[in-house]
Protein backbone atom coordinates (compact mmCIF):
# COMPACT_ATOMS: atom_id res chain seq x y z
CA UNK A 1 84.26 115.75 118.08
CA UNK A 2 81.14 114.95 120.28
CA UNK A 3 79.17 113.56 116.66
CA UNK A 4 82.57 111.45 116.07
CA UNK A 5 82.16 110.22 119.42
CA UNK A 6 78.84 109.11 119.78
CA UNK A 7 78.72 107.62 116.01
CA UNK A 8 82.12 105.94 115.78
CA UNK A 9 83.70 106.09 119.20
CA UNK A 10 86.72 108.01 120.93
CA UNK A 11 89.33 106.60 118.14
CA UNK A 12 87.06 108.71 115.52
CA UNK A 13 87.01 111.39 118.14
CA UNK A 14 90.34 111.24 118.54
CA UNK A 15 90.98 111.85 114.61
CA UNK A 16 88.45 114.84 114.28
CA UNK A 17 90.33 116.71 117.21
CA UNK A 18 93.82 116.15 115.63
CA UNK A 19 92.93 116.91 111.92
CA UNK A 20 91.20 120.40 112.88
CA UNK A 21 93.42 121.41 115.49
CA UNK A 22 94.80 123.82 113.36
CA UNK A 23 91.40 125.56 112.48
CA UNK A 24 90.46 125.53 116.13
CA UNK A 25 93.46 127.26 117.21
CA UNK A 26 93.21 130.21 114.20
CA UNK A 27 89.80 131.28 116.41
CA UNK A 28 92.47 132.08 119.56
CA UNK A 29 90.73 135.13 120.28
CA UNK A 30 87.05 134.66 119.86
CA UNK A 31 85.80 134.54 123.63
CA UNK A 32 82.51 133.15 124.84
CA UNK A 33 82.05 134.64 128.18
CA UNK A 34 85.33 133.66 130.27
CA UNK A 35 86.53 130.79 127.72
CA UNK A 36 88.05 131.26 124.79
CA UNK A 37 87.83 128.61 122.34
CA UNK A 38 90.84 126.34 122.75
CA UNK A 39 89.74 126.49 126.63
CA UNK A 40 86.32 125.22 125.79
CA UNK A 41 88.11 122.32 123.92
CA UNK A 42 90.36 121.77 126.53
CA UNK A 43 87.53 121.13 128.59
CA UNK A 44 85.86 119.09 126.09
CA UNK A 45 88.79 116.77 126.07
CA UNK A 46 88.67 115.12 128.76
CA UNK A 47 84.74 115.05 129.07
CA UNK A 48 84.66 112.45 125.96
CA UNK A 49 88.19 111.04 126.68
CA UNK A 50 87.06 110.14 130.63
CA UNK A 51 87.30 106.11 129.62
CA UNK A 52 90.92 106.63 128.30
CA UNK A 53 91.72 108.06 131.99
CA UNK A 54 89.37 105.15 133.68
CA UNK A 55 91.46 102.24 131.53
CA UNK A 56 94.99 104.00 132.49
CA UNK A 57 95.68 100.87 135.05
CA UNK A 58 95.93 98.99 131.49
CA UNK A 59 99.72 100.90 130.56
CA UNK A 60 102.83 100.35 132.15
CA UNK A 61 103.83 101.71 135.59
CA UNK A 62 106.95 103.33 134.27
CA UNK A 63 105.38 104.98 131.95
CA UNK A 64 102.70 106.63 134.48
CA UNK A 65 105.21 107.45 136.75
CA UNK A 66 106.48 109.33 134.62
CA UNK A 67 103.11 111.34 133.83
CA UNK A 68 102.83 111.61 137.33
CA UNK A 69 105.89 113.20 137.49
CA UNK A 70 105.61 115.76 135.01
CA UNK A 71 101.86 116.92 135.67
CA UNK A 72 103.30 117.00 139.56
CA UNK A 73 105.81 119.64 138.12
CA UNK A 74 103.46 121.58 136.32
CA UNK A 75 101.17 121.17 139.15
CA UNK A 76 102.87 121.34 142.51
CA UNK A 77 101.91 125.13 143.52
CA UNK A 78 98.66 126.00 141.94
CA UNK A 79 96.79 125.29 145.36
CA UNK A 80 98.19 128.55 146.47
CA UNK A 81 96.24 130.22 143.68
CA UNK A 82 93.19 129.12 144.87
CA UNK A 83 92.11 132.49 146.72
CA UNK A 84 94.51 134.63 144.58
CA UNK A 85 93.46 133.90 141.23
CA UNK A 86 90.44 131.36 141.32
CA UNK A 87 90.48 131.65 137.76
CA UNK A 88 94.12 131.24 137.28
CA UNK A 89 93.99 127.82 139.41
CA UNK A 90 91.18 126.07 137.18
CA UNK A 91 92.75 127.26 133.82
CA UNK A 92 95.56 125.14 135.24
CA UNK A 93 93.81 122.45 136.76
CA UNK A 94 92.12 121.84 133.29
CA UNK A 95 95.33 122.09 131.57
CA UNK A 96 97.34 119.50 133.61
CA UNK A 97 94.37 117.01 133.30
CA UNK A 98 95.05 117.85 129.83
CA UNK A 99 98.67 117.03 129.86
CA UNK A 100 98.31 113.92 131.76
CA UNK A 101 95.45 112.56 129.62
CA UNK A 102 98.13 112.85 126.80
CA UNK A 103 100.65 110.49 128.22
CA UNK A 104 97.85 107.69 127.68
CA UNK A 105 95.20 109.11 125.37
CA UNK A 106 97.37 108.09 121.44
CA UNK A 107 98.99 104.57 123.00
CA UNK A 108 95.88 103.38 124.24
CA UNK A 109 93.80 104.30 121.27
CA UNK A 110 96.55 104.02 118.19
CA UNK A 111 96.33 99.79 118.41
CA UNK A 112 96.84 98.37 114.70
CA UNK A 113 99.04 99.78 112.28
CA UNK A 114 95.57 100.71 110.17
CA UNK A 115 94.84 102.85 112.98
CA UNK A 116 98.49 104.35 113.10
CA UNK A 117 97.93 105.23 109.24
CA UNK A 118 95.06 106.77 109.77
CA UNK A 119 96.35 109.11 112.49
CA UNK A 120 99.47 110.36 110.70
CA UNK A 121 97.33 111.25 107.62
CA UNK A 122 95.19 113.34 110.36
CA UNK A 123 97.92 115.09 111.62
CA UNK A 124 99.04 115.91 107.70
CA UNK A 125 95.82 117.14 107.05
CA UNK A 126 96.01 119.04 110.32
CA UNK A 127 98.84 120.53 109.03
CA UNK A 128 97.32 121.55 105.37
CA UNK A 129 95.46 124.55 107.05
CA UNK A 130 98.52 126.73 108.11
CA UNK A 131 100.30 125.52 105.33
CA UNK A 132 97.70 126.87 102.54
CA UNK A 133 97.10 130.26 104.52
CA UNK A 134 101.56 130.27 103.97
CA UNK A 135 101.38 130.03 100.53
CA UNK A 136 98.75 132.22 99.97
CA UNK A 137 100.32 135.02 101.88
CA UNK A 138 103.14 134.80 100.43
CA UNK A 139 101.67 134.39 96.75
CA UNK A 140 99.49 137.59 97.65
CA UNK A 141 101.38 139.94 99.69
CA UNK A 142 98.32 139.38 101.88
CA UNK A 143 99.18 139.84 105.90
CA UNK A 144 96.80 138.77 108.13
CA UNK A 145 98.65 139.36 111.69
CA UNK A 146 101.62 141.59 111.77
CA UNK A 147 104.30 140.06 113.53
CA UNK A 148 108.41 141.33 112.96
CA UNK A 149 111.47 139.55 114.51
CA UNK A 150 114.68 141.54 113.45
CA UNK A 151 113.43 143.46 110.61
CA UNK A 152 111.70 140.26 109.16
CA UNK A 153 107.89 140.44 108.21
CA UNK A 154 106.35 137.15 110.13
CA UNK A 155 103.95 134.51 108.12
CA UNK A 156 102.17 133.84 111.10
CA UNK A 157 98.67 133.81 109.19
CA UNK A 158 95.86 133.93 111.50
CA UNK A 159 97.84 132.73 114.85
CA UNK A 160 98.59 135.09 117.54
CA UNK A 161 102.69 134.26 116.73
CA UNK A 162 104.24 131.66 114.67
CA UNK A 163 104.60 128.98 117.46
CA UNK A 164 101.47 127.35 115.63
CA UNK A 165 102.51 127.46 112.33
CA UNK A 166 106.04 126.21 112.76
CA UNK A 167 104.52 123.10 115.35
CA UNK A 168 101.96 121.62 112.85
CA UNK A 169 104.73 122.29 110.19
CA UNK A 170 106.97 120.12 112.18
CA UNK A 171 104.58 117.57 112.77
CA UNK A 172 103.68 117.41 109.45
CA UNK A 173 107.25 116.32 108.60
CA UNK A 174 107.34 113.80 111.10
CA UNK A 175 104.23 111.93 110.36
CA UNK A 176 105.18 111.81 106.67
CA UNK A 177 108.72 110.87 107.65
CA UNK A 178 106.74 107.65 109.90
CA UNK A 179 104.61 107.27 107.23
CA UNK A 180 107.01 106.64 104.59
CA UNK A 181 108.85 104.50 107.07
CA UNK A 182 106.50 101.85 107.96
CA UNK A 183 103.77 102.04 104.60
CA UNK A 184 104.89 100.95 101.27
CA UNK A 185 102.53 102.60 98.70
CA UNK A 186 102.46 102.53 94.61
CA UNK A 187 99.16 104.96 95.54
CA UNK A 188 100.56 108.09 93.05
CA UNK A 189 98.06 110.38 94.86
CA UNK A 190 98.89 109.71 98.14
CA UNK A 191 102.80 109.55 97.34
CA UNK A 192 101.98 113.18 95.77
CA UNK A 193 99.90 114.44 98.75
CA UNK A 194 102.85 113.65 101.21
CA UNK A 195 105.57 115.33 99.19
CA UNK A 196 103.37 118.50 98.41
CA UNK A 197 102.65 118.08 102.36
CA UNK A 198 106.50 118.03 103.23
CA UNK A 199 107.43 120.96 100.83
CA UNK A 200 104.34 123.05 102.14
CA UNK A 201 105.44 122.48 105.44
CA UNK A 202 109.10 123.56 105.29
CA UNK A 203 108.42 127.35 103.35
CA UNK A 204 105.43 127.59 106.24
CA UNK A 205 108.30 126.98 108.92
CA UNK A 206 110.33 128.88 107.42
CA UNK A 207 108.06 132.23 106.55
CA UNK A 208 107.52 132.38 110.08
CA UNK A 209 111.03 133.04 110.61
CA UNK A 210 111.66 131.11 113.97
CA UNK A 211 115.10 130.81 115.94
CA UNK A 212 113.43 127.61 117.88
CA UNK A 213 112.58 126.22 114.32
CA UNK A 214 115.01 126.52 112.59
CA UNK A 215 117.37 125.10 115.66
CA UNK A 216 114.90 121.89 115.72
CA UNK A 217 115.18 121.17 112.22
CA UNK A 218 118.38 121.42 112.15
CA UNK A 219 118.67 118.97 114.86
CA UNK A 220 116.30 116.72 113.32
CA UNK A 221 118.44 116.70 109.91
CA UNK A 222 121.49 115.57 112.32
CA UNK A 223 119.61 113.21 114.19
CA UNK A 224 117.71 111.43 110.75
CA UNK A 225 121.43 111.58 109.29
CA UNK A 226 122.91 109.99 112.22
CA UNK A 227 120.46 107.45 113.34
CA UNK A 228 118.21 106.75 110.96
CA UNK A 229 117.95 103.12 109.45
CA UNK A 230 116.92 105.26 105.69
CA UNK A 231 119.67 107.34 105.55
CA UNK A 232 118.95 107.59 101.78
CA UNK A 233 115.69 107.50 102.13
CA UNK A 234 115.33 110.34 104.49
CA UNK A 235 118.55 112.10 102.88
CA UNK A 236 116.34 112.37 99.85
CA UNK A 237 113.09 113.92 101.99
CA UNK A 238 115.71 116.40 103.46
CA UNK A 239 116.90 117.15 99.90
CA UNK A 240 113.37 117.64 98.68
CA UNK A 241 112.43 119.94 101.34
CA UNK A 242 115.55 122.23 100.83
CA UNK A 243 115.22 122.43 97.18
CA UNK A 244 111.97 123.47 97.76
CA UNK A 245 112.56 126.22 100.23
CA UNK A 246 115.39 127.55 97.47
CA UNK A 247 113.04 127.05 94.40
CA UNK A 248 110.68 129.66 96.38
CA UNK A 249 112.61 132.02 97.82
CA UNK A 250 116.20 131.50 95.98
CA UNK A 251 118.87 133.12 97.39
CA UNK A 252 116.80 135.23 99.79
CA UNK A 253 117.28 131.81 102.27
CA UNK A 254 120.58 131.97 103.75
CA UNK A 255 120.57 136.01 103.67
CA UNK A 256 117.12 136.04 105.96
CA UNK A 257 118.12 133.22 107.99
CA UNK A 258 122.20 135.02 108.71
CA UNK A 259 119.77 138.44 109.33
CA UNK A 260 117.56 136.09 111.83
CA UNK A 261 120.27 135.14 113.58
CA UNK A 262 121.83 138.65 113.43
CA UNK A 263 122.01 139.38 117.14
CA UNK A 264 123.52 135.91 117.92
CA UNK A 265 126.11 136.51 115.58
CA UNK A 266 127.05 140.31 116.30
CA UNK A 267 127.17 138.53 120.15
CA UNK A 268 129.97 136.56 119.35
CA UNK A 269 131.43 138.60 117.03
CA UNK A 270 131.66 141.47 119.82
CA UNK A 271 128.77 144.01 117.53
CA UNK A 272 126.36 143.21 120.17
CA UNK A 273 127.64 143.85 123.53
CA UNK A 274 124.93 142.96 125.80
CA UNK A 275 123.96 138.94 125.62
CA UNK A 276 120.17 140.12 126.51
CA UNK A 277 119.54 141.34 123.40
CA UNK A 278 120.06 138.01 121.77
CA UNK A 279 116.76 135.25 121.74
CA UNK A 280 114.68 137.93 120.55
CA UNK A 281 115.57 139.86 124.14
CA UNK A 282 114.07 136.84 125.87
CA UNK A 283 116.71 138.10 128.18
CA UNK A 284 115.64 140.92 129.67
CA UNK A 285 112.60 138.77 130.19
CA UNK A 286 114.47 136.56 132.21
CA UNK A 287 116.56 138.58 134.48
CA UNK A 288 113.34 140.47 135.36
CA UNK A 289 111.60 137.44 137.03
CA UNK A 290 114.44 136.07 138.30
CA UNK A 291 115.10 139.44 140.10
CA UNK A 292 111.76 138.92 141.33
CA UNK A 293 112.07 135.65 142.45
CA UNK A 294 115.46 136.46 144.33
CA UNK A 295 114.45 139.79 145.40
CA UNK A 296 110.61 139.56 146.03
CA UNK A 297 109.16 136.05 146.74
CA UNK A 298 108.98 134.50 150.51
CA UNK A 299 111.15 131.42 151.46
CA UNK A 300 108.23 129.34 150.94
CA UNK A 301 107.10 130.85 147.58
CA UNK A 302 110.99 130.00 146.81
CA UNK A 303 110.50 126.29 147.19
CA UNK A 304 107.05 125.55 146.78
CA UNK A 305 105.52 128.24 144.20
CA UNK A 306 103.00 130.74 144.51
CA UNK A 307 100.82 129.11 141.69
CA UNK A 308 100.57 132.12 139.80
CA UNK A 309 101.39 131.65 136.46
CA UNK A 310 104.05 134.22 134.39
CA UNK A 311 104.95 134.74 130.63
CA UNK A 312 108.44 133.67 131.44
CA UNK A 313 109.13 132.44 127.90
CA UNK A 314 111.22 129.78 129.89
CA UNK A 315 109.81 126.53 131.08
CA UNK A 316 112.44 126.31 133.64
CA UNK A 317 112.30 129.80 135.04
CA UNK A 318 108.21 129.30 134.58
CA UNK A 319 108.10 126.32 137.05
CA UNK A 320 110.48 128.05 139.49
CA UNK A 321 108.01 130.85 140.05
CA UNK A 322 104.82 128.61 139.80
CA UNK A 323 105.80 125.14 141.62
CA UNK A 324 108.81 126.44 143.28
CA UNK A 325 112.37 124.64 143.34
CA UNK A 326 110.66 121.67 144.14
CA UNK A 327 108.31 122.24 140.92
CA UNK A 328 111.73 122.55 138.64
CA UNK A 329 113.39 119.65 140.84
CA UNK A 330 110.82 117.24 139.20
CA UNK A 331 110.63 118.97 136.12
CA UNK A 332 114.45 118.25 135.96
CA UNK A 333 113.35 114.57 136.88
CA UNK A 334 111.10 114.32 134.59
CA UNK A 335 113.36 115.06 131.73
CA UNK A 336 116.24 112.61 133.06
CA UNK A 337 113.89 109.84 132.97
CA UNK A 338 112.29 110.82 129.16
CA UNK A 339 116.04 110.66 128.13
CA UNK A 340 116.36 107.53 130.05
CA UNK A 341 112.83 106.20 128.17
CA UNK A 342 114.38 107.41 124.44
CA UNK A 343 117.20 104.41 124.82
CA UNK A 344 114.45 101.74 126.11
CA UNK A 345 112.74 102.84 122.35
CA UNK A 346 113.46 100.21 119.78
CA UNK A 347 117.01 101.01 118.12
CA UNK A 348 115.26 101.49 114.91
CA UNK A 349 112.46 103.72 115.35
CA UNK A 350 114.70 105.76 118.36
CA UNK A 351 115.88 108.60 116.09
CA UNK A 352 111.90 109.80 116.37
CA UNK A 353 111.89 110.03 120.02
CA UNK A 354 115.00 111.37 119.99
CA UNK A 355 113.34 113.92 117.74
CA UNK A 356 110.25 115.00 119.60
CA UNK A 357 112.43 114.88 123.08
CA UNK A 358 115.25 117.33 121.57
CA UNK A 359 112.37 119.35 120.11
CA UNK A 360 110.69 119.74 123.66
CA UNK A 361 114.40 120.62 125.15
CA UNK A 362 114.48 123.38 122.43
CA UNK A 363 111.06 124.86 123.28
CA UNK A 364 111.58 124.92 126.93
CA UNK A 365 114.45 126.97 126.14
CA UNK A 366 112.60 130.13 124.48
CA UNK A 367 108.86 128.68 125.07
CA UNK A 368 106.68 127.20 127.99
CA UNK A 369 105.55 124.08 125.93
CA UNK A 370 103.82 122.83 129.42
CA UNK A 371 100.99 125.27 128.61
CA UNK A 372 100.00 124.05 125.37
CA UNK A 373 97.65 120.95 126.17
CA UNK A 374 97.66 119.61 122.27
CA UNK A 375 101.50 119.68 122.28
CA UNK A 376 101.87 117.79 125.00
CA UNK A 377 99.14 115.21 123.67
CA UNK A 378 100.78 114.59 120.74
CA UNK A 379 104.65 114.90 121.59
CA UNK A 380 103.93 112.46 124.70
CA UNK A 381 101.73 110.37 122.93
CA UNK A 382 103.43 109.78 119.92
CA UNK A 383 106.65 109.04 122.14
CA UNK A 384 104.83 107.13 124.46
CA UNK A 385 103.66 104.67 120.91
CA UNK A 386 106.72 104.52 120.38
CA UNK A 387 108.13 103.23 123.23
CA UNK A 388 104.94 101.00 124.22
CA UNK A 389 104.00 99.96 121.08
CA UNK A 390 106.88 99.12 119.23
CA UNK A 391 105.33 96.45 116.86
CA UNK A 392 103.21 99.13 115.40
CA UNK A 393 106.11 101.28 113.53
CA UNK A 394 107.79 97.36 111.82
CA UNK A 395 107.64 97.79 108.10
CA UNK A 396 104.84 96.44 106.28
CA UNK A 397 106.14 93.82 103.95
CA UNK A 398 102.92 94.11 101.22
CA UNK A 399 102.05 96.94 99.37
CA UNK A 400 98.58 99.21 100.18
């Protein structure tokens, strides 16, 4: 990143951070001193990105506002850390310059559509890393992490859980879906790397065997069949995808995925009598810190957050305890206005915000997406393209 910088600039930068993400990340637990490796790079960030934060006063208001008011949610208790958990406080800090920095760091950058092309095709090859280390687990028998959810051996390859895996799968999909939207090609190589890169992607989603991805695919295939301007077009990438997850694993698909769901499903069918055990027990979790936040914290912890952070796997019971009520009041905020921002998107590029923005409601369900700097880079700033930068996503009318 700091070569691509100085020798090309921060667009080049920019391109060297998203396409080896996904290698970065796989070193999770290799520490030097305090930092671990993704910290490091998350202070790295905004060291080479500092002009992108300097030339902010060059995007729209709204749109800052409405950075401001999400990093303010994320943000509005961790002063109280400060003698607590010194530590705790700057890990936080960082990560919320982080967050912000990704409201403004793709629009201002991504500026031609050559630029655009070359940024999906770095978040594809992003993606080929966890993809490859699927297929060769499951080719091999090979298990580099064990990880079970309901009797169901995880893929999760060398992340600490599948949250990785399934994410750059995801975004895979969506940058060939934008790809194949705005680019006309005759290129058979390239056509050939994006299918291979969209069937890779959904058997790596799906060996991970996630509730949260298989619930945002699903609501992507309603939302690209609803409001998409290819219905055929994207009816066809759907097909392709499923075909391919049945050519691997045949009819092992819909048995695994009723067994995933097994807990769900013995809920409502009565089997399962207590609700906590469904969401992977997520709510046991749940009832625990809420307890404590009824039972233990101070009036003024209750409304403005001790700043400690907890593995809530919740965003919205995560910002009560950190920022308080008036943390989750602006969190709540924050995600009235994003919906608000989806229907300002031009009509026929909307179905992709509508994507990423149902994809972030999922995740703050089950997950605490606010603590993962890179998604909120790239979900923000590829929504924040689209609704800025609208000219960008128009169909080229000549071939590459």
């Amino acid at each position: 990143m700091i070569i691509a910088k100085i020798q090309k600039g921060p667009f080049a930068c920019l391109l060297v951070l998203v396409a080896t993400k996904s290698i970065v990340d796989a070193f999770w637990d290799h520490q030097f001193g305090p930092l671990s490796i993704m910290s490091m790079q998350g202070l790295l960030i905004p060291a080479l990105f500092y002009m992108v934060l300097i030339n902010k006063k060059n995007m729209p208001s709204v749109w800052i506002r409405t950075a401001n008011i999400y990093v303010l949610a994320l943000s509005f208790g961790i002063v109280w850390a400060v003698t607590v958990k010194p530590l705790m406080f700057v890990e936080n800090a960082i990560l919320c310059l982080n967050v912000y920095l990704g409201f403004i760091l793709i629009p201002i950058l991504v500026t031609t559509q050559k630029r655009l092309k070359q940024f999906l095709l770095a978040i594809m090859i992003c993606g080929l890393f966890p993809i490859l280390v699927s297929i060769y687990q499951l080719n091999t028998g090979v298990v580099f992490r064990e990880r079970e959810t309901v009797g169901l051996l995880r893929y999760v390859g060398f992340y600490h859980d599948a949250f990785p895996v399934r994410f750059y799968g995801l975004m895979s999909l969506l940058s060939v879906l934008l790809y194949q939207l705005i680019f006309k090609t005759k290129d058979v190589f390239l056509n050939s790397f994006m299918l291979l890169v969209a069937g890779g992607a959904f058997v790596s989603i799906y060996a991970v065997y996630s509730k949260a991805a298989i619930a945002i695919l699903g609501l992507w295939i309603v939302l690209l069949l609803l409001f998409s301007k290819s219905k055929v077009k994207q009816s066809f990438s759907i097909f392709i995808g499923l075909l391919v997850l049945v050519l691997v694993f045949g009819d092992a698909v819909s048995s695994n995925i009723e067994q995933l769901f097994s807990k769900e499903v013995g809920y409502q069918t009565g089997e399962v009598k207590d609700a906590k055990y469904t969401l992977a027990g997520r709510g046991y979790i749940w009832e625990d810190f809420w307890g404590f936040w009824i039972n233990e914290q101070t009036f003024f912890y209750q409304w403005f957050g001790d700043g400690i952070d907890r593995p809530a796997h919740n965003e919205f019971l995560r910002i009560l305890l950190l920022n308080g009520i008036i943390g989750l009041i602006l969190l709540v905020m924050f995600m009235v206005r994003s919906i608000g921002n989806v229907f300002k998107v031009y009509k026929n590029i909307r179905v992709f915000a509508l994507m990423l923005l149902g994809m972030y409601m999922i995740d703050c369900i089950g997950l605490v997406p606010g603590k993962y700097y890179y998604y909120n880079i790239v979900v923000w700033g590829i929504f924040g393209t689209l609704l800025l930068r609208p000219y960008l996503f128009i169909k080229q009318q000549q071939n590459n």
